[in-house]
C-alpha atoms as a PDB file:
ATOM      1  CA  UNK A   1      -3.959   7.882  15.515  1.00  0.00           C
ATOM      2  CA  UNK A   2      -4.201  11.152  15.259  1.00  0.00           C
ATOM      3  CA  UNK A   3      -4.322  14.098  18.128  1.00  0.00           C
ATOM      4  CA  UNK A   4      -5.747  17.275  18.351  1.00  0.00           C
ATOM      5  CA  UNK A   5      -4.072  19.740  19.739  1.00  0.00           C
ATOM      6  CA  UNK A   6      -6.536  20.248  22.446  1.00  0.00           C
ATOM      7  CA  UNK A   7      -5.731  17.242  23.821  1.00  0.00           C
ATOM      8  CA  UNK A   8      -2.691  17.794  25.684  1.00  0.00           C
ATOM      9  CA  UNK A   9      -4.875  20.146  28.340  1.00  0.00           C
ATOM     10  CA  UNK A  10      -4.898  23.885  28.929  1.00  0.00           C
ATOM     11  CA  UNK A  11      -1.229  24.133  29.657  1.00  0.00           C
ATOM     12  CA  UNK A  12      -0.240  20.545  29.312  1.00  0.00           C
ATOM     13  CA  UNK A  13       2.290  18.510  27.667  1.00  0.00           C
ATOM     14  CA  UNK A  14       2.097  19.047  23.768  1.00  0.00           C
ATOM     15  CA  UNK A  15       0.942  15.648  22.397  1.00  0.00           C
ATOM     16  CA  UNK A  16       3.815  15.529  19.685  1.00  0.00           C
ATOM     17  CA  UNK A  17       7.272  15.772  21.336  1.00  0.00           C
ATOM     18  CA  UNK A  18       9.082  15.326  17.780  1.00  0.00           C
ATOM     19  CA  UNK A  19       9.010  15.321  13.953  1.00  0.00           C
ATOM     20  CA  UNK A  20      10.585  12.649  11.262  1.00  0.00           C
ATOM     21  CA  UNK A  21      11.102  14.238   8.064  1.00  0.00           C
ATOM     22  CA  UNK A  22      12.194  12.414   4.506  1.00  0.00           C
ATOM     23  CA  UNK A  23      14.178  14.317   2.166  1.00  0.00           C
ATOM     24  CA  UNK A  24      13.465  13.955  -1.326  1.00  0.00           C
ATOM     25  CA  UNK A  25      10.259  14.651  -2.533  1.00  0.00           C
ATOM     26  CA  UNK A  26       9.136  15.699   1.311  1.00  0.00           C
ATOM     27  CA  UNK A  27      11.542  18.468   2.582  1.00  0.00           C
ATOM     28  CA  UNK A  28      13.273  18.360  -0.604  1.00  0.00           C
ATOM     29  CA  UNK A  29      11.667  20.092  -3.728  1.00  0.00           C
ATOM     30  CA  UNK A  30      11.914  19.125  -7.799  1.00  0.00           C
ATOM     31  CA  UNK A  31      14.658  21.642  -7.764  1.00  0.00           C
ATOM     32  CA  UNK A  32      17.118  20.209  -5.262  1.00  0.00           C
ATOM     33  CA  UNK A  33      16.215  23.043  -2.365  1.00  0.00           C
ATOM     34  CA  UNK A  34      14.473  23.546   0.837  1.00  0.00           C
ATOM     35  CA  UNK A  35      11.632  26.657   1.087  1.00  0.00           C
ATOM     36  CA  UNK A  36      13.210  28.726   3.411  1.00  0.00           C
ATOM     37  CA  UNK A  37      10.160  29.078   5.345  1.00  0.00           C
ATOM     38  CA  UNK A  38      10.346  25.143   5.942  1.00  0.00           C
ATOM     39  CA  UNK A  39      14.440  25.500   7.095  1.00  0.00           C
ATOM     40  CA  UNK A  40      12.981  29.002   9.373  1.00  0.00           C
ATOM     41  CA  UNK A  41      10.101  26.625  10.782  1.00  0.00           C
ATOM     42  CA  UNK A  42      12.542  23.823  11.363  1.00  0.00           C
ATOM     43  CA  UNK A  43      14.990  25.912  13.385  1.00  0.00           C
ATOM     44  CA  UNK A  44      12.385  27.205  15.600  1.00  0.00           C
ATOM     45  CA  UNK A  45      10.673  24.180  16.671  1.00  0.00           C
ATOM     46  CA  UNK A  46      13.814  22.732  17.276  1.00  0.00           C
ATOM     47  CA  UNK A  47      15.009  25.631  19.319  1.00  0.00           C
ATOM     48  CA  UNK A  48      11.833  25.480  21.399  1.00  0.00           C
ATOM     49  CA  UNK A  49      12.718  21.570  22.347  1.00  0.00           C
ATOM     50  CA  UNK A  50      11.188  19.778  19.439  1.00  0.00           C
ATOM     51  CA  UNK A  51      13.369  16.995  18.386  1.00  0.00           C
ATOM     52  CA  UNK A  52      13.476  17.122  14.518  1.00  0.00           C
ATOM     53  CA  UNK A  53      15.019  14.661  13.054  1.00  0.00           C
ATOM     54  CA  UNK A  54      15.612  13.759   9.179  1.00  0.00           C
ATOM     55  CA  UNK A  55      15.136  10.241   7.878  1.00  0.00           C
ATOM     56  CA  UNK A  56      16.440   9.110   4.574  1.00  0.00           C
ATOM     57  CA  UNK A  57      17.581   6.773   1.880  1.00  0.00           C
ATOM     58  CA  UNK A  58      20.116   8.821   0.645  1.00  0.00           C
ATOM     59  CA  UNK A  59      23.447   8.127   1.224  1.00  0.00           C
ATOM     60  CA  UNK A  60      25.571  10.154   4.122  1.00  0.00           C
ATOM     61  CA  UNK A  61      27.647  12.255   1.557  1.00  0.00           C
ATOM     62  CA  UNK A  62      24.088  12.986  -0.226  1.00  0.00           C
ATOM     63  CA  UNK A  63      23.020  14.207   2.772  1.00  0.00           C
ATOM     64  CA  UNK A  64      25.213  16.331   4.184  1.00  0.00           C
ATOM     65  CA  UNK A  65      24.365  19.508   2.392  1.00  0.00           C
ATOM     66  CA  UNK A  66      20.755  19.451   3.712  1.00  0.00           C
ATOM     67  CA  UNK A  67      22.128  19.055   6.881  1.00  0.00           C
ATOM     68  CA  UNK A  68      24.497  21.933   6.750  1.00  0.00           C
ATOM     69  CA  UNK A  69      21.460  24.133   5.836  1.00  0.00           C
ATOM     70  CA  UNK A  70      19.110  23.052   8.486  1.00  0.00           C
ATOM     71  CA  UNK A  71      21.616  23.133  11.282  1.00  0.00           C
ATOM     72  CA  UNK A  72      19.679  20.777  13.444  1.00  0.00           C
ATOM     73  CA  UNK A  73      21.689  19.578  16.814  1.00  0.00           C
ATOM     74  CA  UNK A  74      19.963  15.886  16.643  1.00  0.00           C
ATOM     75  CA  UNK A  75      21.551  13.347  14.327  1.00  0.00           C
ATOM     76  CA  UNK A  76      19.985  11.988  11.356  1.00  0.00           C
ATOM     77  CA  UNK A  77      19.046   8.656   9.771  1.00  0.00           C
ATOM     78  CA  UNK A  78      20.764   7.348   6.205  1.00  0.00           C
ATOM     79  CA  UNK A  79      20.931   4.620   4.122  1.00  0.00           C
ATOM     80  CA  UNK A  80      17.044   3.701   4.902  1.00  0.00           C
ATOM     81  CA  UNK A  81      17.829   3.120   8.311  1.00  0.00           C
ATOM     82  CA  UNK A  82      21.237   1.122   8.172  1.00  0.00           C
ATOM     83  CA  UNK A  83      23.063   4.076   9.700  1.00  0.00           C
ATOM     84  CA  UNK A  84      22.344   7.077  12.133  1.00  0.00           C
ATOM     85  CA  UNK A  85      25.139   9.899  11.248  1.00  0.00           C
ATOM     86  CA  UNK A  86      26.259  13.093  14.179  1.00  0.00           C
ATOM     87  CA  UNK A  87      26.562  16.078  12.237  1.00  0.00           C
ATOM     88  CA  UNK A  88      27.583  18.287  15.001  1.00  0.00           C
ATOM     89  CA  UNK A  89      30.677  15.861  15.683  1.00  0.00           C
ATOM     90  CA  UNK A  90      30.690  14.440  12.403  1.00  0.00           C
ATOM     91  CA  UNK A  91      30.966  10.835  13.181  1.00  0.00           C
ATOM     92  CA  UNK A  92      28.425   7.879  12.219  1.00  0.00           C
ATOM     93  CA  UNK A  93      27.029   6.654  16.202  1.00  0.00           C
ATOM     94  CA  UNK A  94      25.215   3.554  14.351  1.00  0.00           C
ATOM     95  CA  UNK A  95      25.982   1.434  11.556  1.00  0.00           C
ATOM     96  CA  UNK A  96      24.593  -1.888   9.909  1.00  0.00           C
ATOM     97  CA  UNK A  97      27.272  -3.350   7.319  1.00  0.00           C
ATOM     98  CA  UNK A  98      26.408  -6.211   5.059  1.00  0.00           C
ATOM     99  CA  UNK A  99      27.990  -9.300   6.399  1.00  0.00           C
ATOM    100  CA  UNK A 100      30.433 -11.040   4.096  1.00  0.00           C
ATOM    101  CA  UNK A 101      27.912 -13.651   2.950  1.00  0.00           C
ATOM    102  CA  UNK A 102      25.910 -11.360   1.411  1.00  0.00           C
ATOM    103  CA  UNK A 103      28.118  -9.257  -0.597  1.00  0.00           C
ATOM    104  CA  UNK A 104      29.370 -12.625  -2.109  1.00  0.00           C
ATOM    105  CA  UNK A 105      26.304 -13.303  -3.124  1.00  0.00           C
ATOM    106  CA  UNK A 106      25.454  -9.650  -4.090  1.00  0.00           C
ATOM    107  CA  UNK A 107      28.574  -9.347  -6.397  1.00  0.00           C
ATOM    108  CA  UNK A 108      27.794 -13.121  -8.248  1.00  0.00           C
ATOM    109  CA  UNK A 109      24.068 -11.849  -8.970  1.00  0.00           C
ATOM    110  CA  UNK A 110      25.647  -8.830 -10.705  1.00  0.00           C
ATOM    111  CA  UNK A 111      28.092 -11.036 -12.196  1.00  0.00           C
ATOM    112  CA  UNK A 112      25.449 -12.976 -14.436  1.00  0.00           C
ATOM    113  CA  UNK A 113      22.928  -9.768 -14.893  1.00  0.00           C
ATOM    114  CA  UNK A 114      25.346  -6.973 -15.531  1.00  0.00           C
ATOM    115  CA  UNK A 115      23.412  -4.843 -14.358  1.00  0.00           C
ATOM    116  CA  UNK A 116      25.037  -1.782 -12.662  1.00  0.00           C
ATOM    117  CA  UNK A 117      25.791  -1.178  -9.580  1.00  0.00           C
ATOM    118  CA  UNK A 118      27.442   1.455  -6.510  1.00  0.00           C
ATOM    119  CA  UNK A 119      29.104  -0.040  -3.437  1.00  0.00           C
ATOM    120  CA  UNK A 120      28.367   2.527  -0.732  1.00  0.00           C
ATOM    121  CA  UNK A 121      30.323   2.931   2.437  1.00  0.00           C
ATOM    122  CA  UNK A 122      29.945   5.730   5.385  1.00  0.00           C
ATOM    123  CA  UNK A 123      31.636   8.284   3.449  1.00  0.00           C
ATOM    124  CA  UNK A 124      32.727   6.692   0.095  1.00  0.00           C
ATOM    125  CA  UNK A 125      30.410   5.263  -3.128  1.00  0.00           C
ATOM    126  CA  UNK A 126      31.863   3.098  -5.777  1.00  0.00           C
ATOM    127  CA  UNK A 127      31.075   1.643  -9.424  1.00  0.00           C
ATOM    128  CA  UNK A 128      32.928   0.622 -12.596  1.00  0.00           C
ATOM    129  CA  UNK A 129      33.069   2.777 -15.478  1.00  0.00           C
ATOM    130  CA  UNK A 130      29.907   3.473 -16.977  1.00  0.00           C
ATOM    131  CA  UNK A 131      29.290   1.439 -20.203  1.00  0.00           C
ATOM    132  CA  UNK A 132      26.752   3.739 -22.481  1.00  0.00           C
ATOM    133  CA  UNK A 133      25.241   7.372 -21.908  1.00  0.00           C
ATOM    134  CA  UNK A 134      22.242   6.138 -19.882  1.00  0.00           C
ATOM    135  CA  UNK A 135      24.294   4.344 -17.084  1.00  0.00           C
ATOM    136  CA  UNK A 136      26.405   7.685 -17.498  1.00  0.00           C
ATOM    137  CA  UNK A 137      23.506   9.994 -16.272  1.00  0.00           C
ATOM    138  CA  UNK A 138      22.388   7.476 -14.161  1.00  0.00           C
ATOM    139  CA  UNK A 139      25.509   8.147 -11.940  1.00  0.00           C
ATOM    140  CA  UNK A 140      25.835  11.337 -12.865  1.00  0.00           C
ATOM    141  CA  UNK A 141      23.605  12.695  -9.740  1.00  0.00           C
ATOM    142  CA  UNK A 142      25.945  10.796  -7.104  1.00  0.00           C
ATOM    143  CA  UNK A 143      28.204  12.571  -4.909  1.00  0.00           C
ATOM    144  CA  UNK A 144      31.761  12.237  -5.566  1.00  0.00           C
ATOM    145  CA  UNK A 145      31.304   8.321  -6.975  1.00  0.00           C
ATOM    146  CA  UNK A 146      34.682   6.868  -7.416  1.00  0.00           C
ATOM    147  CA  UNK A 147      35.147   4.551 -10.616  1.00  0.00           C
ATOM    148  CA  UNK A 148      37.039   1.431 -10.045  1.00  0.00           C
ATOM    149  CA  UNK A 149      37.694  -2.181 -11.503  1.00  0.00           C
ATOM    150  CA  UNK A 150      34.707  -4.960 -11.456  1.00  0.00           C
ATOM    151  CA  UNK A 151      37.626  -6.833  -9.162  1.00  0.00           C
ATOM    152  CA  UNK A 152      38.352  -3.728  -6.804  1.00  0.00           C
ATOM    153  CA  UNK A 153      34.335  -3.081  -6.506  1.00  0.00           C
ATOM    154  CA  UNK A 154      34.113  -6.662  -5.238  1.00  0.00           C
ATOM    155  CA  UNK A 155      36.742  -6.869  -2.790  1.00  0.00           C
ATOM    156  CA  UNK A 156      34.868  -3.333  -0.598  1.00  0.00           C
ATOM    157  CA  UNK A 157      34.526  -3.903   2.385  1.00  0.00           C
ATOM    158  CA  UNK A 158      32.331  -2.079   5.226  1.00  0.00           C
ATOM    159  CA  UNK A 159      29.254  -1.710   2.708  1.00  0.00           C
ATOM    160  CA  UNK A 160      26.434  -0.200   4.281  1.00  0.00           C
ATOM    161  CA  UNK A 161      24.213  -0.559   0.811  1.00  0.00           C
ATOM    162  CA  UNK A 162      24.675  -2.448  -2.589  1.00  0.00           C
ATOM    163  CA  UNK A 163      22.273  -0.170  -5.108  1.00  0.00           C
ATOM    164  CA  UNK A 164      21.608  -2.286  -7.972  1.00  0.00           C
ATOM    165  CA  UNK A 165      20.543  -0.568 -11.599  1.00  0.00           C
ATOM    166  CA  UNK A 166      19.184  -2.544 -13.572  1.00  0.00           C
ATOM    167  CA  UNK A 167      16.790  -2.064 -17.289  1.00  0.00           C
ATOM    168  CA  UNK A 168      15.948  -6.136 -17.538  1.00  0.00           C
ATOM    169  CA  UNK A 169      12.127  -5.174 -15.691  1.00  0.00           C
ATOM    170  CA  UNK A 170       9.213  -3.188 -16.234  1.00  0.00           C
ATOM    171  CA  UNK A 171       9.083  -1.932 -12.684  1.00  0.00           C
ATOM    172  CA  UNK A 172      11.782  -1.871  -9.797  1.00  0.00           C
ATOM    173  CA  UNK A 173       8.975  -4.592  -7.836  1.00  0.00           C
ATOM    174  CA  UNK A 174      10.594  -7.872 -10.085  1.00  0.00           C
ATOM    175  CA  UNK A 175      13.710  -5.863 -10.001  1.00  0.00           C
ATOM    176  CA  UNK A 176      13.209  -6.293  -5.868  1.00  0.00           C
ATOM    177  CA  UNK A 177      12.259  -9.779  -6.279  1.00  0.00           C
ATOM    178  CA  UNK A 178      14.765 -11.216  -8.424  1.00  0.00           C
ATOM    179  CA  UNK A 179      17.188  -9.540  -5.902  1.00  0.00           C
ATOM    180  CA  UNK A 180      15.257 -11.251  -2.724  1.00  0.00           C
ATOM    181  CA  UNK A 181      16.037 -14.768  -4.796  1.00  0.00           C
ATOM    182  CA  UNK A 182      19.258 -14.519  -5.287  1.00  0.00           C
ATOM    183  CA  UNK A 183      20.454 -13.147  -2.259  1.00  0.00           C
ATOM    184  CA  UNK A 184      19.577 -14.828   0.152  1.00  0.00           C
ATOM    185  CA  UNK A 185      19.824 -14.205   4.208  1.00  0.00           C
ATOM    186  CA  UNK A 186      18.687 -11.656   6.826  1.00  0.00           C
ATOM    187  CA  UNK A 187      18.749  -8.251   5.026  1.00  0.00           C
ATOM    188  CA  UNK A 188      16.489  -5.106   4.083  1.00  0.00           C
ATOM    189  CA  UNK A 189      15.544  -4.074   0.791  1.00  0.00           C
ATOM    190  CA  UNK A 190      13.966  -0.884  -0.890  1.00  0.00           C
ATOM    191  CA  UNK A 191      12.966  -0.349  -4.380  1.00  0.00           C
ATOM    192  CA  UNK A 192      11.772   2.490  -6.962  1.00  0.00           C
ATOM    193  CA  UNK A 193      12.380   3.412 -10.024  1.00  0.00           C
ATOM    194  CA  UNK A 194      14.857   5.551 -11.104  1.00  0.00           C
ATOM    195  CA  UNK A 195      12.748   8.163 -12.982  1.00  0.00           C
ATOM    196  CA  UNK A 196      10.735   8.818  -9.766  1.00  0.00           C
ATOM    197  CA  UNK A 197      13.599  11.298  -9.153  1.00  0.00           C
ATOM    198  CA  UNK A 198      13.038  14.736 -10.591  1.00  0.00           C
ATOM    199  CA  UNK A 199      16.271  14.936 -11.904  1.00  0.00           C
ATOM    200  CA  UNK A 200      16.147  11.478 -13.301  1.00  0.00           C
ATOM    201  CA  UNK A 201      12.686  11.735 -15.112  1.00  0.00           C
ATOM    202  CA  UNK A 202      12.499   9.767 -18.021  1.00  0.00           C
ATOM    203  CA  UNK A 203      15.141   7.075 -16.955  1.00  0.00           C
ATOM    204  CA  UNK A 204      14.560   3.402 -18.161  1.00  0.00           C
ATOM    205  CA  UNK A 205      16.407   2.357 -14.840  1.00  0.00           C
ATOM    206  CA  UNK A 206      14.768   0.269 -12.078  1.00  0.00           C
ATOM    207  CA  UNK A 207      16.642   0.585  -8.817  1.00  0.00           C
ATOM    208  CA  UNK A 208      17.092  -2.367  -5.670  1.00  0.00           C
ATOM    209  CA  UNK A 209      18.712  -1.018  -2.487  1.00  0.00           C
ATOM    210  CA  UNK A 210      20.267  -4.557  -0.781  1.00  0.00           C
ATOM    211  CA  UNK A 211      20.826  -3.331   3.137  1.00  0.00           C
ATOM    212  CA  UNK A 212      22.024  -4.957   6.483  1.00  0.00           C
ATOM    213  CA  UNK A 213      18.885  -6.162   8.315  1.00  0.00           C
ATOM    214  CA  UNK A 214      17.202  -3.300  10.284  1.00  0.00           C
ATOM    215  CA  UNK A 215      13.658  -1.532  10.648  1.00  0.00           C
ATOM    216  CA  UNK A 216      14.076   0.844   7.785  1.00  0.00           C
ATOM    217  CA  UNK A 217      13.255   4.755   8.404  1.00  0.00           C
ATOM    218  CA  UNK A 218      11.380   3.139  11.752  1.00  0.00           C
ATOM    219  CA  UNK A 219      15.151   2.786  12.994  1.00  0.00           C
ATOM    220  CA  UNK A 220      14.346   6.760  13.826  1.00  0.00           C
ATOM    221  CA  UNK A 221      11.576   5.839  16.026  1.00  0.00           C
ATOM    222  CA  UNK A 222      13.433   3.628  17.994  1.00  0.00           C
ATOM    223  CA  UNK A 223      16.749   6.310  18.431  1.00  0.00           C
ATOM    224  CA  UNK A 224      14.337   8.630  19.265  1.00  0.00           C
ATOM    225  CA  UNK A 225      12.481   6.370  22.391  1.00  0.00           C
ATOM    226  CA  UNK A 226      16.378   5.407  23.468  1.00  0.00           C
ATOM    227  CA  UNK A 227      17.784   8.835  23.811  1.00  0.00           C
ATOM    228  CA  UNK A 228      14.385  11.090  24.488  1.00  0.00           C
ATOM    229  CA  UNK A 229      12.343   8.903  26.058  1.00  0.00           C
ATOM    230  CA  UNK A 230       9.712  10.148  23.582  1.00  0.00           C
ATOM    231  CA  UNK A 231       7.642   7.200  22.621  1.00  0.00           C
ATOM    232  CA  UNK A 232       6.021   6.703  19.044  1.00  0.00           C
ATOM    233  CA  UNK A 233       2.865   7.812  19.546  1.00  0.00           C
ATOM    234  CA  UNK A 234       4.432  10.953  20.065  1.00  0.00           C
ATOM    235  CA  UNK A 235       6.446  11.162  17.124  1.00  0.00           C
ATOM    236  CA  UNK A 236       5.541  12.568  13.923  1.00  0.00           C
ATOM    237  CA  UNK A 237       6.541  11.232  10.792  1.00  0.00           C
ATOM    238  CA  UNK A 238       6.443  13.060   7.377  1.00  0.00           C
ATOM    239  CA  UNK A 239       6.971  11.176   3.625  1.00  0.00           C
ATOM    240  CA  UNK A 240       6.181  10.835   0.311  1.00  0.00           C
ATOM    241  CA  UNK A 241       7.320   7.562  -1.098  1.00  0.00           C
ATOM    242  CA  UNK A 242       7.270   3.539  -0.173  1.00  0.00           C
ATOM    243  CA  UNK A 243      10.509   3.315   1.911  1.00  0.00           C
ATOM    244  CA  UNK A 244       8.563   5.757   4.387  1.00  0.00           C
ATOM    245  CA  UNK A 245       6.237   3.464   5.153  1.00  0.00           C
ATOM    246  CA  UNK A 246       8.186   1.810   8.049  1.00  0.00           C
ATOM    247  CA  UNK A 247       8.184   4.670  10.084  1.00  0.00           C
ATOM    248  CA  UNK A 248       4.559   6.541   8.933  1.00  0.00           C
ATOM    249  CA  UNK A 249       2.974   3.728  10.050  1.00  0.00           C
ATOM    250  CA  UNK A 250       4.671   3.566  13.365  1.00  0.00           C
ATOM    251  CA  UNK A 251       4.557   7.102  14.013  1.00  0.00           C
ATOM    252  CA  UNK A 252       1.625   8.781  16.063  1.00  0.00           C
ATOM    253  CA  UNK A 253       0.699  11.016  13.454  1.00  0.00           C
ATOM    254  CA  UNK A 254       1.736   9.647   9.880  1.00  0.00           C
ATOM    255  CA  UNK A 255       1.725  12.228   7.445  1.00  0.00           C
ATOM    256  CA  UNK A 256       2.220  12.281   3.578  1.00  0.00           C
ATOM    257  CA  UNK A 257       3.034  15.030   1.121  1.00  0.00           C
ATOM    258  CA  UNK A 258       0.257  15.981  -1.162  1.00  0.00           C
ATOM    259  CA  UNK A 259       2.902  14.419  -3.903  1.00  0.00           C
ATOM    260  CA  UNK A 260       3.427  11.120  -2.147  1.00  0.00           C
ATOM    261  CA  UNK A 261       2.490   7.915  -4.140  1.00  0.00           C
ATOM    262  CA  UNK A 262      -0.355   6.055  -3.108  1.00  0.00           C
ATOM    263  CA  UNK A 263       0.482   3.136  -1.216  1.00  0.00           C
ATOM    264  CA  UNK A 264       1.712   5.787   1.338  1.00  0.00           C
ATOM    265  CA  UNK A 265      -1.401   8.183   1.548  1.00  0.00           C
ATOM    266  CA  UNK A 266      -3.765   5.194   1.820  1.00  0.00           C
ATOM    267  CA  UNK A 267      -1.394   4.381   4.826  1.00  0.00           C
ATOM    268  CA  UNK A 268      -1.411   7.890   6.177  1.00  0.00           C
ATOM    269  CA  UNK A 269      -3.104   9.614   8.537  1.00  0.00           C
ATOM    270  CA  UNK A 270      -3.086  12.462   6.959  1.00  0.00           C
ATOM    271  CA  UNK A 271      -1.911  14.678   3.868  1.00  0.00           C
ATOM    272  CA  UNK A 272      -0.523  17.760   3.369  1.00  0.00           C
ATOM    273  CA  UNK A 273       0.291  19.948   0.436  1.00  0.00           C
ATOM    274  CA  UNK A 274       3.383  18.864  -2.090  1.00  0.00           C
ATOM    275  CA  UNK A 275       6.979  19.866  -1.766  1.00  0.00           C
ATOM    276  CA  UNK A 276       7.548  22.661  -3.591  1.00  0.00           C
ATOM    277  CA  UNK A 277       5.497  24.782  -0.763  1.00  0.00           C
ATOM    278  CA  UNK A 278       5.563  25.388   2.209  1.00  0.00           C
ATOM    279  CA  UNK A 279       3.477  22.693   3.928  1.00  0.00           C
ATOM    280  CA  UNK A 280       5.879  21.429   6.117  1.00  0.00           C
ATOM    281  CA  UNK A 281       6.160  24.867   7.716  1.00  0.00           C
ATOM    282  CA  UNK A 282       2.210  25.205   7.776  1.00  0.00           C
ATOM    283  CA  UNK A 283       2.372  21.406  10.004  1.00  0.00           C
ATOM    284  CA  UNK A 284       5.125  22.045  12.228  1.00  0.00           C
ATOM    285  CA  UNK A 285       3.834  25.823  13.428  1.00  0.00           C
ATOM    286  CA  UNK A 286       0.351  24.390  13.744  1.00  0.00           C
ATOM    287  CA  UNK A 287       1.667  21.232  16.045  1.00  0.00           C
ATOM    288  CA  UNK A 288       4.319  22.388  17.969  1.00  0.00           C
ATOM    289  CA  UNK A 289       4.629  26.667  17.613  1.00  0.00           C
ATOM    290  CA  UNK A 290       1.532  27.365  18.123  1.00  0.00           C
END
């Protein structure tokens, strides 16, 4: 639902208390940066009490340079939800590991496919040697991946995600599926594929996130009720892609980037120009500066 801003009253209670952001392709542009006027917006609205939060499916040592630059005092959701990391004391305050059961089964599916894969922990990411020049650039864009043996990558332990990389499907939904089949249990999965990624485009690779069970980027929504006491139909939540549906559809005001696909704008309640602009600046002064 959405709320004007006349709503909250001559001198009332603003009727957004705080604002969910995704990273890539939402904050993020094609380029790998943040418009400065988005990090100058950010600041402010978060300096006037606006809790601004950012909510996404990369991985913790992925997103610590964003986090550096925005210098936001709330902590941030990772891993799609499995894990909510404190930059200010640098210390993960949540975290969902895949139970033993599941990384057995995990590692026997990727046994008989062969498809590649990256063990993720809070602050490490691991995967065997990379087999031809595709799975080569495929890894290439991971922060400081360590290579190990097929035997060292199965005994991990403390996985947050199992990323699976696979060029056996057409599109990352049987990727998802075949995944769902053959392991089974309590868990939550994302999927997309590879060459949705700017830096990625052309890519034949189709990629399955396998994650403890939890409610996705809506695990924001929830922090945010617990520790702020701001409810989500206060909340604002800001995406562009499929595994920001969780929490745009929970949110008070779901919002997607002009670039978003369009599962998530049909879901939206409304859209906004693409990420290599300003728009998120444009949103935030118009909802909570002025």
């Amino acid at each position: 639902m959405t709320i004007s801003q006349d709503d909250s009253g001559a001198g009332g209670e603003r009727p957004y208390g705080a604002i969910l952001l995704d990273l890539d392709g939402t904050l993020v542009n094609n380029e790998g940066g943040v418009h400065p006027r988005n990090v100058e917006a950010l600041r402010a609205v978060s300096g006037a009490g606006t809790v601004v939060m950012v909510a996404t499916g990369r991985s913790l040592l992925a997103t610590l340079e964003v986090l550096d630059l925005l210098e936001l005092p709330t902590p941030a959701v990772v891993f799609n939800g499995a894990a909510i990391y404190n930059h200010t004391k640098d210390r993960m305050i949540e975290e969902r590991l895949l139970s033993k059961r599941l990384l057995t089964q995990a590692h026997d599916f990727l046994g008989r496919s062969g498809d590649l894969s990256v063990i993720m922990c809070a602050k490490e990411k691991f995967a065997r040697a990379p087999r031809c020049g595709e799975e080569e650039r495929a890894l290439s864009g991971l922060k400081r991946i360590q290579t190990v043996s097929g035997e060292e990558l199965a005994a991990i332990e403390n996985v947050l995600r199992v990323t699976v990389l696979s060029r056996r499907h057409s599109d990352s939904h049987g990727l998802d599926t075949e995944l769902g089949q053959e392991v089974q249990g309590p868990s939550y999965r994302t999927h997309f594929p590879l060459a949705l990624l700017p830096r990625y485009k052309g890519s034949p690779f189709s990629v399955a996130d396998l994650h403890a069970p939890c409610q996705g980027k809506a695990e924001a929504l929830r922090y945010i009720a617990e520790t702020h006491g701001i409810e989500a139909n206060r909340v604002v939540a800001v995406g562009d892609a499929y595994n920001d549906v969780p929490m745009v559809e929970a949110a008070g005001l779901g919002v997607a980037m002009g670039n978003a696909v369009g599962g998530l704008k049909r879901r939206a309640d409304r859209i906004i120009g693409d990420n290599q602009g300003a728009a998120i600046a444009g949103l935030v002064e118009e909802l909570f500066l002025l």
